[in-house]
PDB file of N, CA and C in Angstrom:
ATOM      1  N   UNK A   1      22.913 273.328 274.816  1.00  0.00           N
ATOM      2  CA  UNK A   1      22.508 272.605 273.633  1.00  0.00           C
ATOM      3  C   UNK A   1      23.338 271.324 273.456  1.00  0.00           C
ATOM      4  N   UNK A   2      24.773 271.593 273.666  1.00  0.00           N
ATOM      5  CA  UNK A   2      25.401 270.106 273.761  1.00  0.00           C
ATOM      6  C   UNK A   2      25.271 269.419 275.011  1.00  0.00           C
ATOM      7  N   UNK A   3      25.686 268.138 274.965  1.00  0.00           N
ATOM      8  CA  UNK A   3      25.562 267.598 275.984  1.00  0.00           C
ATOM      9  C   UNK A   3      27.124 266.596 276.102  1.00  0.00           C
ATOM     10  N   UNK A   4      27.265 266.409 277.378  1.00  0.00           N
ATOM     11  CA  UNK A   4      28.444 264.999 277.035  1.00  0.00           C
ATOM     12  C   UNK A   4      28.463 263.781 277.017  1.00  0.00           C
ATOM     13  N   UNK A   5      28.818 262.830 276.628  1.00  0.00           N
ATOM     14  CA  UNK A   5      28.739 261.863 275.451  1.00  0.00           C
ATOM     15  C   UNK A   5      30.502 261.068 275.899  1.00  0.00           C
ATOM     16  N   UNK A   6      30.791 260.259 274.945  1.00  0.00           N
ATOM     17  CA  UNK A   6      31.922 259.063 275.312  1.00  0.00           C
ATOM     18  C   UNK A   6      32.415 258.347 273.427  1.00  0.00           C
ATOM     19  N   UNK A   7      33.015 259.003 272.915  1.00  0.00           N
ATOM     20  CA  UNK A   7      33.358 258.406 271.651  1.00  0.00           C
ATOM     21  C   UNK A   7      34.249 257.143 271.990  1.00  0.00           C
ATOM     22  N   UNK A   8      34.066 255.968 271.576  1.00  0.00           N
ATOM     23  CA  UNK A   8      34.923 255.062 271.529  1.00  0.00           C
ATOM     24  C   UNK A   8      35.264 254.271 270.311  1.00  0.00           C
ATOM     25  N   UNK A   9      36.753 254.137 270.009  1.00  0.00           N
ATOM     26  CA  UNK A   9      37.389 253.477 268.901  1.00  0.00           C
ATOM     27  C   UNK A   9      37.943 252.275 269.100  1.00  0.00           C
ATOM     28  N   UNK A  10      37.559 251.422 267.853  1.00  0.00           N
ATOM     29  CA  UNK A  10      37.936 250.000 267.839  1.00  0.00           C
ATOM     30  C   UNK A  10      38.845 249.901 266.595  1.00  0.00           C
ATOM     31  N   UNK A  11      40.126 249.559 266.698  1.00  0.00           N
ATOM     32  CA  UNK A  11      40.765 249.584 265.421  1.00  0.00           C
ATOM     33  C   UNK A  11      41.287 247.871 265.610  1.00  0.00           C
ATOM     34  N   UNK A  12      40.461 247.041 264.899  1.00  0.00           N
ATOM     35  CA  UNK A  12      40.597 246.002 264.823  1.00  0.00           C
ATOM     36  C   UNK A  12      40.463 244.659 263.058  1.00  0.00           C
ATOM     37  N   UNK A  13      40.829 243.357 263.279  1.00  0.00           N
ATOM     38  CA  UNK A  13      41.055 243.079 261.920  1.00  0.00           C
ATOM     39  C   UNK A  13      39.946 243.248 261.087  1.00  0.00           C
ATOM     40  N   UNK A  14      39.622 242.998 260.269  1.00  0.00           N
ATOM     41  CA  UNK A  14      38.582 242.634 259.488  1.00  0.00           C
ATOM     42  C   UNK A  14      37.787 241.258 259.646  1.00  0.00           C
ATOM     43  N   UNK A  15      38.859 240.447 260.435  1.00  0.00           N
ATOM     44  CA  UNK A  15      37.915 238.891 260.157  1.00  0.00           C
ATOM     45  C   UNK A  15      37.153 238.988 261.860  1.00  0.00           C
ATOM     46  N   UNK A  16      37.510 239.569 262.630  1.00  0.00           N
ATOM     47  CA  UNK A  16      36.490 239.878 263.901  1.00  0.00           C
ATOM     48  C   UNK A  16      35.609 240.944 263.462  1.00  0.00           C
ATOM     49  N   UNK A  17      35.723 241.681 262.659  1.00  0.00           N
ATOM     50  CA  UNK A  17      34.694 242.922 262.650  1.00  0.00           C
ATOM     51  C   UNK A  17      33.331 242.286 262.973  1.00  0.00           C
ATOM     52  N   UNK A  18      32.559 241.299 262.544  1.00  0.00           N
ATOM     53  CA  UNK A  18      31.137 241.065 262.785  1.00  0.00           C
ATOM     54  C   UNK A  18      30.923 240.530 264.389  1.00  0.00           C
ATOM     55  N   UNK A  19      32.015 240.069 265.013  1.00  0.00           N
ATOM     56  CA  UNK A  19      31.796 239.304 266.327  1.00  0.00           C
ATOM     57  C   UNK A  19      32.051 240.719 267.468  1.00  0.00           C
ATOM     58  N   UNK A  20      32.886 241.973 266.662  1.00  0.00           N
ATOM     59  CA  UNK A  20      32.995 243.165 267.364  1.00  0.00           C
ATOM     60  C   UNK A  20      31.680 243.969 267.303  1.00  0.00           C
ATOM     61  N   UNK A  21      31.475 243.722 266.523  1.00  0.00           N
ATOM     62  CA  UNK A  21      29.790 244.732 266.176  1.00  0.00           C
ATOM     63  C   UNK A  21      28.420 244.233 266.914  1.00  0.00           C
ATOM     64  N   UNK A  22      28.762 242.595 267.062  1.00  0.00           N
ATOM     65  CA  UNK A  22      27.890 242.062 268.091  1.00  0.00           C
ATOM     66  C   UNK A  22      28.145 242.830 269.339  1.00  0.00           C
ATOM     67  N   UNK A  23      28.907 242.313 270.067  1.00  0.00           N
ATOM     68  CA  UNK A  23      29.815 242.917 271.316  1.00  0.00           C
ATOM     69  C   UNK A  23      28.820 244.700 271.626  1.00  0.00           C
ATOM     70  N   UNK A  24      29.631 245.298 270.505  1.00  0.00           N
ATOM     71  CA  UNK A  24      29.179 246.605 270.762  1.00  0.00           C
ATOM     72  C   UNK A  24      27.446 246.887 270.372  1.00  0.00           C
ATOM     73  N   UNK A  25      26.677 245.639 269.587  1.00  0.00           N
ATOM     74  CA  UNK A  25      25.305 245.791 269.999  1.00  0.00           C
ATOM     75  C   UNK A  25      24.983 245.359 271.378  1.00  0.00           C
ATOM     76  N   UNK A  26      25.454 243.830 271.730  1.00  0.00           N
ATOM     77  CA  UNK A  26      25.048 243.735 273.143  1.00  0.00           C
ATOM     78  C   UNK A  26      24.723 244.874 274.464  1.00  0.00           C
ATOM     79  N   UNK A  27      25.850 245.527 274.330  1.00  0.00           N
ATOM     80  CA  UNK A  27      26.124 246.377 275.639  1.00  0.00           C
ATOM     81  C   UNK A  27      25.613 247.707 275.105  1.00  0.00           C
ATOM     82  N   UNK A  28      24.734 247.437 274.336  1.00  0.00           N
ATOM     83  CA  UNK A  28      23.755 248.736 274.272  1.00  0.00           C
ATOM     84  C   UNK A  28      23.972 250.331 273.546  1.00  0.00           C
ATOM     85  N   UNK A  29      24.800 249.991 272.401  1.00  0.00           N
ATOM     86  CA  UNK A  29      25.172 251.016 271.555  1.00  0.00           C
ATOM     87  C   UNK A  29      24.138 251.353 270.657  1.00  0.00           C
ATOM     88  N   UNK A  30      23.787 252.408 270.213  1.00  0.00           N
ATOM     89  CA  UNK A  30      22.745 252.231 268.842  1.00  0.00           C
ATOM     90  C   UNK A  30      22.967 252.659 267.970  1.00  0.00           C
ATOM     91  N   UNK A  31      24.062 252.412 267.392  1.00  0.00           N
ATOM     92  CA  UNK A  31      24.639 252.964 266.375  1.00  0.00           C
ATOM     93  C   UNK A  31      26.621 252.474 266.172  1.00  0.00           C
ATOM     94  N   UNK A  32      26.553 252.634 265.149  1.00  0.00           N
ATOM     95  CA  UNK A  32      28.426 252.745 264.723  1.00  0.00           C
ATOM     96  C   UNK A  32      28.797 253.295 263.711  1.00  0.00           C
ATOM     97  N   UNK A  33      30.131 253.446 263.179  1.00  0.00           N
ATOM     98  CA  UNK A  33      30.511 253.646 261.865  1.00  0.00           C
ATOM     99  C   UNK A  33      31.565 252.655 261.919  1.00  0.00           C
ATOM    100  N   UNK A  34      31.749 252.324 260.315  1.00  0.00           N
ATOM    101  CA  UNK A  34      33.161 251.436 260.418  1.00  0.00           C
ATOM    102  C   UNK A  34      33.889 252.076 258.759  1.00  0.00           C
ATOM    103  N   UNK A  35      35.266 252.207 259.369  1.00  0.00           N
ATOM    104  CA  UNK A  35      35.956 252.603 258.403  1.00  0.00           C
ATOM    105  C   UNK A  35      36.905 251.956 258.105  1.00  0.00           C
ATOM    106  N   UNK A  36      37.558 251.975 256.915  1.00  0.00           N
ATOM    107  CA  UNK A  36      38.439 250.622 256.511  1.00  0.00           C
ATOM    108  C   UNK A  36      39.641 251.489 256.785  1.00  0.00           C
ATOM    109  N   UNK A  37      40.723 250.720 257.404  1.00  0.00           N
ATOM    110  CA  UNK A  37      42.015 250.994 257.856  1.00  0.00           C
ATOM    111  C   UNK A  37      43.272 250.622 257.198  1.00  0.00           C
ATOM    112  N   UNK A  38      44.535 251.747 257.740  1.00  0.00           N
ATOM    113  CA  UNK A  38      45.599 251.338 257.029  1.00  0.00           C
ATOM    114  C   UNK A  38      46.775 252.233 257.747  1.00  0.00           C
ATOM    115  N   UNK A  39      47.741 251.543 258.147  1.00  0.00           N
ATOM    116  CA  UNK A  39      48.802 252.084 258.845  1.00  0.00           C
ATOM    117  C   UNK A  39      49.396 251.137 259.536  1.00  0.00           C
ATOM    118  N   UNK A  40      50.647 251.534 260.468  1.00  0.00           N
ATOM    119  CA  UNK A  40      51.638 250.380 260.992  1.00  0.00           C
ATOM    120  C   UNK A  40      51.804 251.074 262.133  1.00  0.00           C
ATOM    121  N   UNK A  41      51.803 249.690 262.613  1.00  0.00           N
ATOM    122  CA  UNK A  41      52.382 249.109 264.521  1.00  0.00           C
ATOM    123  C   UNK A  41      52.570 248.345 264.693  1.00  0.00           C
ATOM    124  N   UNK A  42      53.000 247.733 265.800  1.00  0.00           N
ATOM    125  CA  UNK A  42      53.424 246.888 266.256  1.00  0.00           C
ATOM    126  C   UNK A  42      53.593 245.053 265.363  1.00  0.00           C
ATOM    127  N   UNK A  43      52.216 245.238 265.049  1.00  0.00           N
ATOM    128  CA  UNK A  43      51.593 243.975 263.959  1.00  0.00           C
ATOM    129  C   UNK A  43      51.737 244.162 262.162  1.00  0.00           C
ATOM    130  N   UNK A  44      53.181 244.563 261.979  1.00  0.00           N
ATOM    131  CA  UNK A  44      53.149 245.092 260.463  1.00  0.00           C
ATOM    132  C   UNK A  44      52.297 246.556 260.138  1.00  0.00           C
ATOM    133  N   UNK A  45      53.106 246.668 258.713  1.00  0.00           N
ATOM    134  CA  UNK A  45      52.039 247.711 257.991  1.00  0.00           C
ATOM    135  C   UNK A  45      50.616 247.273 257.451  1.00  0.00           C
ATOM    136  N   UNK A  46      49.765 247.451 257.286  1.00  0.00           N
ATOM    137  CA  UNK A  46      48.435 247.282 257.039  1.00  0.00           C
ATOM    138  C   UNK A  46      48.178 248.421 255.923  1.00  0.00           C
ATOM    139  N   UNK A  47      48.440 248.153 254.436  1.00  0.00           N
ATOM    140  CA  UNK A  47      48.147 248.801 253.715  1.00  0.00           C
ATOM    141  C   UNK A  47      46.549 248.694 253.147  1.00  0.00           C
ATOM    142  N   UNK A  48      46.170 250.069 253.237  1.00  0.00           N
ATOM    143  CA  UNK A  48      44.426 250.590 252.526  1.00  0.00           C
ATOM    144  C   UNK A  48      44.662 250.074 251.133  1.00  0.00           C
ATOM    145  N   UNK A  49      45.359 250.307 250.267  1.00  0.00           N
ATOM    146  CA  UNK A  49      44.959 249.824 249.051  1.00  0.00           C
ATOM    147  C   UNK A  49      45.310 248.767 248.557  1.00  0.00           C
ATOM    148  N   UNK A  50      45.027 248.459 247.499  1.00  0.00           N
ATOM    149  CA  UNK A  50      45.259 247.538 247.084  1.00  0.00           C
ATOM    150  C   UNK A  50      45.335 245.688 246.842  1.00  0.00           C
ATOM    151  N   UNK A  51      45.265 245.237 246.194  1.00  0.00           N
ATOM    152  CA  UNK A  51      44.330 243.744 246.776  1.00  0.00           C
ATOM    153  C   UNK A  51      45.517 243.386 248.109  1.00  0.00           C
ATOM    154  N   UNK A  52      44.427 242.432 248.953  1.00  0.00           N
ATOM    155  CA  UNK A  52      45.098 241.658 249.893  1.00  0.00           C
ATOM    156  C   UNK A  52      45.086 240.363 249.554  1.00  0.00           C
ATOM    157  N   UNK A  53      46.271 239.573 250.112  1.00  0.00           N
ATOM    158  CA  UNK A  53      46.113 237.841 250.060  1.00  0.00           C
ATOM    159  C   UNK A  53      45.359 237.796 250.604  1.00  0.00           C
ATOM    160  N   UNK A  54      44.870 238.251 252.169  1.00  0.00           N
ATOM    161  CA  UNK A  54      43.654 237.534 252.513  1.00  0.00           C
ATOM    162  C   UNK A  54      42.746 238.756 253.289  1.00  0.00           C
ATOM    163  N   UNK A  55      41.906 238.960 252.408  1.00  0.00           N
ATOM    164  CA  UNK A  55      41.080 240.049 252.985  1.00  0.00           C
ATOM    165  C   UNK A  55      40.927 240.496 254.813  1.00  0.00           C
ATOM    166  N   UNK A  56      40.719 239.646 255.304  1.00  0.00           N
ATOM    167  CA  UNK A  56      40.538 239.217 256.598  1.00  0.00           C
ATOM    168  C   UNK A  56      41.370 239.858 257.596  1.00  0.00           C
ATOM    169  N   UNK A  57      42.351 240.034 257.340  1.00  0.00           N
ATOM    170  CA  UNK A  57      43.558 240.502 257.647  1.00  0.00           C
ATOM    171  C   UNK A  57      43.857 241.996 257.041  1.00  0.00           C
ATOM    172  N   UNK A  58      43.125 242.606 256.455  1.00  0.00           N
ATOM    173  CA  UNK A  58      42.941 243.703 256.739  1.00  0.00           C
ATOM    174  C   UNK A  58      42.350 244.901 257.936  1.00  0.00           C
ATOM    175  N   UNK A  59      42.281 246.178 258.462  1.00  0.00           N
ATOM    176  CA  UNK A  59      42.083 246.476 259.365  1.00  0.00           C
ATOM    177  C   UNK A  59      41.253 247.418 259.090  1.00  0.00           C
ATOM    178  N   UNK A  60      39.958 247.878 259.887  1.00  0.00           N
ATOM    179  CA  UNK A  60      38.603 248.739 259.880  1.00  0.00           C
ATOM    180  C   UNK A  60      38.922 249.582 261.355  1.00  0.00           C
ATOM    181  N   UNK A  61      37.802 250.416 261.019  1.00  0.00           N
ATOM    182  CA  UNK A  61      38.307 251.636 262.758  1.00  0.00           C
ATOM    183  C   UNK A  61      36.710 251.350 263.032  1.00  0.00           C
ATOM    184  N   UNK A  62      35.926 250.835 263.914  1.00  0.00           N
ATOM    185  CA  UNK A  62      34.925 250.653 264.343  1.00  0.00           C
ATOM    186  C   UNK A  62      34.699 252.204 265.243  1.00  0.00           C
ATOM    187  N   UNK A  63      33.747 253.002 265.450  1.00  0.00           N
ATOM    188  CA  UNK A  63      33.872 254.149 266.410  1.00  0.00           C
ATOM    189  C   UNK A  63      32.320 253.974 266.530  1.00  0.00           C
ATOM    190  N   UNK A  64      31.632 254.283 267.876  1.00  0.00           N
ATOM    191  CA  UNK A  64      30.328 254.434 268.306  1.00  0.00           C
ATOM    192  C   UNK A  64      30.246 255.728 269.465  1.00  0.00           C
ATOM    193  N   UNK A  65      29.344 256.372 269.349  1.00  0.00           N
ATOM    194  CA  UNK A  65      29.142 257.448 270.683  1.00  0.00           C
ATOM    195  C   UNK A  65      28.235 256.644 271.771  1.00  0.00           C
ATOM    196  N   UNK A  66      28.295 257.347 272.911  1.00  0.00           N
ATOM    197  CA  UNK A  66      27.072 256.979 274.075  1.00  0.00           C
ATOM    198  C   UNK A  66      27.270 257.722 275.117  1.00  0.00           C
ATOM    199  N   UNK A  67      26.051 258.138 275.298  1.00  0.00           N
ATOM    200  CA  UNK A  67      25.700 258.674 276.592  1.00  0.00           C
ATOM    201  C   UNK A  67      26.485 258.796 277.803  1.00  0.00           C
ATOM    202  N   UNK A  68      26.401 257.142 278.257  1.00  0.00           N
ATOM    203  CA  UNK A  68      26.232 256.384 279.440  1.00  0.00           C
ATOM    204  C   UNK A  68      27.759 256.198 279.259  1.00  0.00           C
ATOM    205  N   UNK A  69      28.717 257.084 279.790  1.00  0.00           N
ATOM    206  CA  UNK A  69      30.189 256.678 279.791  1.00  0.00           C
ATOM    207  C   UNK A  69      30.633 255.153 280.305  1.00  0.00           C
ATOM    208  N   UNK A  70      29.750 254.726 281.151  1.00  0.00           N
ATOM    209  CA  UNK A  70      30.067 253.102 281.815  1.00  0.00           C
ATOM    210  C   UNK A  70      29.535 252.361 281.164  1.00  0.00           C
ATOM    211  N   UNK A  71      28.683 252.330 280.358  1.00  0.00           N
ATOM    212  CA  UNK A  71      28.580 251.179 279.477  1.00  0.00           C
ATOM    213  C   UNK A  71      29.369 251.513 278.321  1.00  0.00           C
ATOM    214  N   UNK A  72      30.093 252.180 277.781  1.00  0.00           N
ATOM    215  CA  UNK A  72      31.169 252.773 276.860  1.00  0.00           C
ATOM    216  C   UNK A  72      32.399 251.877 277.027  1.00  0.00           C
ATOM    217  N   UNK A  73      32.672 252.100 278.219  1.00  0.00           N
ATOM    218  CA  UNK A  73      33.722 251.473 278.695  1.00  0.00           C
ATOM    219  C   UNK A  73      33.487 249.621 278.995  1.00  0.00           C
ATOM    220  N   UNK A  74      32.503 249.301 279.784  1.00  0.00           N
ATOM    221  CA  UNK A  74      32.190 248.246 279.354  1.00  0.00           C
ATOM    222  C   UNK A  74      32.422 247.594 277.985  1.00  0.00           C
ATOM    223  N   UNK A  75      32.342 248.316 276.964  1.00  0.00           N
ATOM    224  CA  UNK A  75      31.829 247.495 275.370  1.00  0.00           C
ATOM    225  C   UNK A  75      33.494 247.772 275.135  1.00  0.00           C
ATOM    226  N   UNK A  76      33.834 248.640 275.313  1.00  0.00           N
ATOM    227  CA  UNK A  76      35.571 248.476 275.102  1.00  0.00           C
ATOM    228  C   UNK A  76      36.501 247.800 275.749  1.00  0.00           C
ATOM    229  N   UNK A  77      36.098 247.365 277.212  1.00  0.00           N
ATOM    230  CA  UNK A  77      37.019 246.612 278.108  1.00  0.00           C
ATOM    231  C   UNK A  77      36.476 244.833 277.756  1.00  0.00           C
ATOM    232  N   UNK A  78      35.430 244.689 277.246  1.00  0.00           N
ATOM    233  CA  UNK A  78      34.821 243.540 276.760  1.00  0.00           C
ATOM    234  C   UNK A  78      35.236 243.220 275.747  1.00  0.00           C
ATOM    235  N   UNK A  79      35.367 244.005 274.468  1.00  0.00           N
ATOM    236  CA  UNK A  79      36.202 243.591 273.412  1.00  0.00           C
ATOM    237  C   UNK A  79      37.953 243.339 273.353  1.00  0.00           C
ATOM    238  N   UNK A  80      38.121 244.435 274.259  1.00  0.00           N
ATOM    239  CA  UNK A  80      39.619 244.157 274.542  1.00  0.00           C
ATOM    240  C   UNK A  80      39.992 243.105 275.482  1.00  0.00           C
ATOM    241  N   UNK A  81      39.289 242.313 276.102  1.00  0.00           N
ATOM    242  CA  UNK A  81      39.202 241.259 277.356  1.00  0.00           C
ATOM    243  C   UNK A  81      38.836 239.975 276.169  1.00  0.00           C
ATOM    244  N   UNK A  82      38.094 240.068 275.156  1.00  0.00           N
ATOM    245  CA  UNK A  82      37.980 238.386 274.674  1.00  0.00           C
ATOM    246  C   UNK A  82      38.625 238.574 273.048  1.00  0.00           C
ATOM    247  N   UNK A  83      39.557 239.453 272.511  1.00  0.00           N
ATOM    248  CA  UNK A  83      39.845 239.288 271.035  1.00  0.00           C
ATOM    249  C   UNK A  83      41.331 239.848 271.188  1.00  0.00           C
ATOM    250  N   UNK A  84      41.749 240.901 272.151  1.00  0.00           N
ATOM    251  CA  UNK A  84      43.473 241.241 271.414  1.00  0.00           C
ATOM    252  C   UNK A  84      44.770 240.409 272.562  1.00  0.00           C
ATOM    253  N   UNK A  85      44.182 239.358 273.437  1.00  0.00           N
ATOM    254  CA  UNK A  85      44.958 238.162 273.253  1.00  0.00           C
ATOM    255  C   UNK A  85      45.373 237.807 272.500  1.00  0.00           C
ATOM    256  N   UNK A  86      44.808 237.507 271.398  1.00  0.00           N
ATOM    257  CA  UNK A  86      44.691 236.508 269.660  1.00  0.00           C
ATOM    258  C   UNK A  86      45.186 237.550 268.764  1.00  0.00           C
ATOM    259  N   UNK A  87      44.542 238.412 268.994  1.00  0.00           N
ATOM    260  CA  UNK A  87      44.281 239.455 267.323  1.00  0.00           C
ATOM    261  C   UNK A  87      44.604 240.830 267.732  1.00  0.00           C
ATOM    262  N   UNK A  88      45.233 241.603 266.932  1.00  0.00           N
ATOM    263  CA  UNK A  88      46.012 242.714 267.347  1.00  0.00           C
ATOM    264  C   UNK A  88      44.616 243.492 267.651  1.00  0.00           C
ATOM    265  N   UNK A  89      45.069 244.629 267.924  1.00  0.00           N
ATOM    266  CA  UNK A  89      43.707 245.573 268.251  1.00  0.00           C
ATOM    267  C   UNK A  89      43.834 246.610 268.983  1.00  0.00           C
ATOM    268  N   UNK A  90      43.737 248.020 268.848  1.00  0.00           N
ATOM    269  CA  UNK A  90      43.504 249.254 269.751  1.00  0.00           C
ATOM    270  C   UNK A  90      42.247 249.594 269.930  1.00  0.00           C
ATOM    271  N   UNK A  91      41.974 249.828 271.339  1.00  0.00           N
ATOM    272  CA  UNK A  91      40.949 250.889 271.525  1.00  0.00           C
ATOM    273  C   UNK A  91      41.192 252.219 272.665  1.00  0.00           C
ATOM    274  N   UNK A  92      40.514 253.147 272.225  1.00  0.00           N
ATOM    275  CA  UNK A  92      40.508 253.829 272.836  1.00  0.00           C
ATOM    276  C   UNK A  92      39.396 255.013 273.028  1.00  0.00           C
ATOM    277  N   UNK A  93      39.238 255.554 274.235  1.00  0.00           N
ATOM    278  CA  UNK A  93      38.344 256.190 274.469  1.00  0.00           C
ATOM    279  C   UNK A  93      38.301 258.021 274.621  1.00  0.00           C
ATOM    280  N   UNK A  94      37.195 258.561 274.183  1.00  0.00           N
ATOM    281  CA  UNK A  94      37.533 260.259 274.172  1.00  0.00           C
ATOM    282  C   UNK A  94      36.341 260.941 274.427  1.00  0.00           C
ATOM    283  N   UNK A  95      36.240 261.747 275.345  1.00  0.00           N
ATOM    284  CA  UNK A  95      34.619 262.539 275.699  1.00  0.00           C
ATOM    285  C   UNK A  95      34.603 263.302 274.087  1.00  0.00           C
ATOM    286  N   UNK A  96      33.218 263.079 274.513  1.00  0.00           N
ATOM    287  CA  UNK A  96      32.780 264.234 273.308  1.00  0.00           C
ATOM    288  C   UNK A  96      31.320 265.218 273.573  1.00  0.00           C
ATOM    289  N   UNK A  97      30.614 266.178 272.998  1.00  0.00           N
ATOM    290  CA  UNK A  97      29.854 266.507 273.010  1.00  0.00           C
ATOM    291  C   UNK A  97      28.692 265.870 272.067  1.00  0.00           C
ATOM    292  N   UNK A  98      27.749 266.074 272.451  1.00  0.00           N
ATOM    293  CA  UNK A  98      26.613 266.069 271.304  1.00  0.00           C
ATOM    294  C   UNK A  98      25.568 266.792 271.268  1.00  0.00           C
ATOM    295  N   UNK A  99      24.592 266.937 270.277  1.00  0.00           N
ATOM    296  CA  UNK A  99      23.459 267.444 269.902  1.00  0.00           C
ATOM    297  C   UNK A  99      22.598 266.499 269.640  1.00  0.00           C
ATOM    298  N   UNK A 100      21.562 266.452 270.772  1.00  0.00           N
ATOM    299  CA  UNK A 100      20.457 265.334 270.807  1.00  0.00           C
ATOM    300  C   UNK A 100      20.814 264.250 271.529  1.00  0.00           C
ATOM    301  N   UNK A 101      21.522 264.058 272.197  1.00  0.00           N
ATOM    302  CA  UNK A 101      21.732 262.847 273.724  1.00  0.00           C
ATOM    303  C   UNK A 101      20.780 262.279 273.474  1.00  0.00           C
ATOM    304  N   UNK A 102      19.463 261.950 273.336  1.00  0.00           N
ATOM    305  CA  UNK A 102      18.864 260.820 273.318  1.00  0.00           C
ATOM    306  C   UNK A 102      19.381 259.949 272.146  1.00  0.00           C
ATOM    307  N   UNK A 103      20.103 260.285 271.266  1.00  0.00           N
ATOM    308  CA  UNK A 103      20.392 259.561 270.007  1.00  0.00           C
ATOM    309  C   UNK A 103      21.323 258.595 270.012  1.00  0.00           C
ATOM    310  N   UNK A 104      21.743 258.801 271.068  1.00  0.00           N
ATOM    311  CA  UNK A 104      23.085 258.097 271.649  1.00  0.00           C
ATOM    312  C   UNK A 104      23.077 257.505 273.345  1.00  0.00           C
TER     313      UNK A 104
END
């Protein structure tokens, strides 16, 4: 009934989030979630609450499933290849199962 699948996470700023969501439509995702972020590394603390000076500079967790583990990796080695030169950014990748593989 399950099948395997490729979860991948984008924990990146807020002012790339729309040029990341392109990215991960291009290379053939159909779907995402984005969650607003908050914690510290390397690039300061990044606090969840509370107003920011500049919104932008806040941090979201982008995560999408897929099938096709190589185009997974593609959409993550593509985002990490043209934005965390510039702009801080983790990704990382984790098998997963699913229910209904075509959905993904």
């Amino acid at each position: 009934m399950f099948s395997p699948a490729t979860k991948t996470v984008l924990i990146v700023e807020r002012l790339i989030q729309e040029d990341v969501i392109d990215r991960i439509e291009a290379g053939g995702a159909k779907g995402y979630t984005i969650v607003p972020g908050s914690g510290q590394g390397e690039h300061h603390r990044r606090r969840g609450r509370g107003a920011h000076i500049v919104d932008d500079f806040s941090i979201v967790r982008i995560e999408f499933i897929m099938a096709d583990d190589a185009k997974a990796r593609a959409i993550a080695e593509d985002v990490a290849e043209r934005y965390f030169e510039q702009y801080p950014g983790i990704v990382y990748i984790s098998p997963v199962e699913v229910i209904r593989p075509e959905r993904f």
